[in-house]
Protein backbone atom coordinates (compact mmCIF):
# COMPACT_ATOMS: atom_id res chain seq x y z
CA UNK A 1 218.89 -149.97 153.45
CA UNK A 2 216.58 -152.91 152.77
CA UNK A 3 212.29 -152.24 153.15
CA UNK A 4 211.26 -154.75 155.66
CA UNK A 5 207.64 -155.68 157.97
CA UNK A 6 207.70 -155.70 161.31
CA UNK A 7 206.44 -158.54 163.35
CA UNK A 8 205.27 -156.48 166.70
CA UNK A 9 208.14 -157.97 169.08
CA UNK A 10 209.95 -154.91 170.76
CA UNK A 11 206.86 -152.41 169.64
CA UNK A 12 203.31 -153.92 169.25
CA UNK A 13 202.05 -150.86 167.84
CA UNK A 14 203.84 -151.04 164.95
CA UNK A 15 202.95 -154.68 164.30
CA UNK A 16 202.57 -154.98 159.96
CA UNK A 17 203.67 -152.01 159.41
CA UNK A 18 207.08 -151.28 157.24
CA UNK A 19 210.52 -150.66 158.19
CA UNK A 20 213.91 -150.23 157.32
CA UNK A 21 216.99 -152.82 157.95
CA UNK A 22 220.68 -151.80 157.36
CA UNK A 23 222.03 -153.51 154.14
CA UNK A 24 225.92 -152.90 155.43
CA UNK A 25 227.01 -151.61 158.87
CA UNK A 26 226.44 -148.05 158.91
CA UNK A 27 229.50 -145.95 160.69
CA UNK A 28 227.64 -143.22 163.39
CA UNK A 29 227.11 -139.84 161.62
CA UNK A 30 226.30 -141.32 158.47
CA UNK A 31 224.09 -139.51 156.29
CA UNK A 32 221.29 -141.65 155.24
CA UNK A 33 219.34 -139.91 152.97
CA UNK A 34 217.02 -136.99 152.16
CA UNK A 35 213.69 -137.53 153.81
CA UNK A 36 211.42 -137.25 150.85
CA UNK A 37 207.89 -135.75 150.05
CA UNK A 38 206.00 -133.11 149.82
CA UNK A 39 205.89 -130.15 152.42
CA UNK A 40 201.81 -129.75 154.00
CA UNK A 41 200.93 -127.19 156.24
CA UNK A 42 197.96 -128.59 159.08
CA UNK A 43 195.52 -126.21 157.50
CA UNK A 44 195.78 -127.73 154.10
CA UNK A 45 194.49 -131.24 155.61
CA UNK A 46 191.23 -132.45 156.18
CA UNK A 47 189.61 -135.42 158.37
CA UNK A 48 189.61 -138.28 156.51
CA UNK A 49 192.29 -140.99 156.73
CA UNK A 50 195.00 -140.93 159.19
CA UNK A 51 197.91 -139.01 159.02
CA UNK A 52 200.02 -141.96 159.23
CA UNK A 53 200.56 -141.94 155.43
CA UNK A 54 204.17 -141.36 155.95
CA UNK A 55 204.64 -138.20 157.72
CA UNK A 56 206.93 -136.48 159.85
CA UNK A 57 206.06 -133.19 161.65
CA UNK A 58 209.43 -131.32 161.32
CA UNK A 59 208.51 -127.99 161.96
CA UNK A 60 205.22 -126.36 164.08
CA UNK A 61 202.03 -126.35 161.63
CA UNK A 62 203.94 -128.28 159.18
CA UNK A 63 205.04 -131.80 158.01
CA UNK A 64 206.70 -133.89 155.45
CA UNK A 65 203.79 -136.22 153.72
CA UNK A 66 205.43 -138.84 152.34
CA UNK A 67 202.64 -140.52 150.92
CA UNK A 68 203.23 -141.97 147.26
CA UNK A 69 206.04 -139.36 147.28
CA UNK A 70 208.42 -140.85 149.77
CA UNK A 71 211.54 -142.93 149.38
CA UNK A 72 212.86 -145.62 151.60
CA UNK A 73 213.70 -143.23 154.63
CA UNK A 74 209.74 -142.57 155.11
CA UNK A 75 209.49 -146.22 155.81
CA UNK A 76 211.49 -145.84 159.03
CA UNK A 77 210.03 -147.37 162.12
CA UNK A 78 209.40 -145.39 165.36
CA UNK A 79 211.77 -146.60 168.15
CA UNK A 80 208.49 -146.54 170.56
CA UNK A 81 204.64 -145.10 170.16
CA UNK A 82 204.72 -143.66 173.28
CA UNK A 83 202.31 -146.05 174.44
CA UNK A 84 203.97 -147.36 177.60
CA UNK A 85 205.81 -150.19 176.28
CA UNK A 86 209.67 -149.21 178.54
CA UNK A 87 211.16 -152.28 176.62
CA UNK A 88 211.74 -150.48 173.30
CA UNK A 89 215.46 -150.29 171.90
CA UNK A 90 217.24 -147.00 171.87
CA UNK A 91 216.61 -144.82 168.26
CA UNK A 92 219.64 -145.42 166.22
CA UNK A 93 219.03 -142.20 163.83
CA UNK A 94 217.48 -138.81 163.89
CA UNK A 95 215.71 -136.38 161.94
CA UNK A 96 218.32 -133.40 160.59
CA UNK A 97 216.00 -130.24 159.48
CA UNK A 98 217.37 -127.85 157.37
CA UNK A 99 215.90 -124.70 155.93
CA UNK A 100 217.03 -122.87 152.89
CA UNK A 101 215.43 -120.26 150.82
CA UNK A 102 212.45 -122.45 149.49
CA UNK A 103 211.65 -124.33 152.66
CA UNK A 104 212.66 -126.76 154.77
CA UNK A 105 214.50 -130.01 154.17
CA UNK A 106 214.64 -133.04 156.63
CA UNK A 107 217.29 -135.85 156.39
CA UNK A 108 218.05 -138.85 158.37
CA UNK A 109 221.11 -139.38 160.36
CA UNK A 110 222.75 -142.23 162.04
CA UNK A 111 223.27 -141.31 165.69
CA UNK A 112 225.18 -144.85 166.33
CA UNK A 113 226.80 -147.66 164.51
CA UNK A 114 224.03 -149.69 163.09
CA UNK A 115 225.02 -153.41 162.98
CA UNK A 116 224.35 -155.00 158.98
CA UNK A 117 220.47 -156.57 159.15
CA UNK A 118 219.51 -154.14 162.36
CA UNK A 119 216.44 -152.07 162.19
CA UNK A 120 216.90 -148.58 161.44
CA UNK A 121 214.63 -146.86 164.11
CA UNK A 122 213.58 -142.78 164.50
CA UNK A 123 212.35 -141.30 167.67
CA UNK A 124 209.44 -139.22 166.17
CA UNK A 125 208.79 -137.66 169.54
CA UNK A 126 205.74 -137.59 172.09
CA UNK A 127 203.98 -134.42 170.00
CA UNK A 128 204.22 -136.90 166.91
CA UNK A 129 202.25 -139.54 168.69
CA UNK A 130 199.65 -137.18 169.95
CA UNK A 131 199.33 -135.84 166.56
CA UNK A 132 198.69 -139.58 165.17
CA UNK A 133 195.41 -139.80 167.28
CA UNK A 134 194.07 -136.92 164.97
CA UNK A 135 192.96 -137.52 161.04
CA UNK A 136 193.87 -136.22 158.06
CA UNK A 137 194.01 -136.55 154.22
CA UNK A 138 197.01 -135.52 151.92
CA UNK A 139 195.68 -134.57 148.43
């Protein structure tokens, strides 16, 4: 998986903003790796700066910050924003949640072959996007 920035063609939204591009062809079902950070409950945030530091609700009250504690699966690009653009591409992977004794982990799936050099695209979900519109800071 190679870090790339999007250019705002099939999503304007996410215009600057970084992605992820498949270094190989990735075989459906493929495990792509843990989704990494640190776990933050709603009530531990504050309004400050957006919560679009690399986060991914993956549980009620509760999401996955991974600002400056992600790897490269936090830099996966929404498939859409929700926003009313119907030309977006289909999600290629999704979000796997698993809780054990200490928490909850989240790892990313491919839910399709995904061509060498394609973008590597998440549906975060309507309830993501309305969450966006509201501010936060991850200390």
């Amino acid at each position: 998986m190679e870090d790339i920035v999007c250019d705002g063609e099939e999503e304007p939204a996410l215009k600057g903003r970084h992605g992820v591009i498949a270094g190989c062809d990735i075989p459906k079902w493929t495990l792509l790796g843990h989704y990494a950070g640190r776990m933050v409950a709603e009530s531990e945030a504050s309004a400050t700066i957006p919560q679009d530091t690399y986060a991914v609700n993956i549980i009620p009250e509760w999401f996955i910050s991974g600002y400056r504690n992600g790897n490269v699966t936090s830099l996966i690009n929404a498939n859409t924003t929700y926003q009313g653009n119907t030309q977006c591409p289909p999600a290629n992977a999704s979000f796997l949640v698993h809780h054990h004794t200490n928490g909850y982990v989240a790892f990313v799936i491919s839910t399709n072959k995904i061509p060498h050099d394609n973008s590597i695209l998440l549906d975060y979900g309507e309830d993501y996007w309305a969450v966006m519109n509201r501010v936060y800071i991850i200390q």
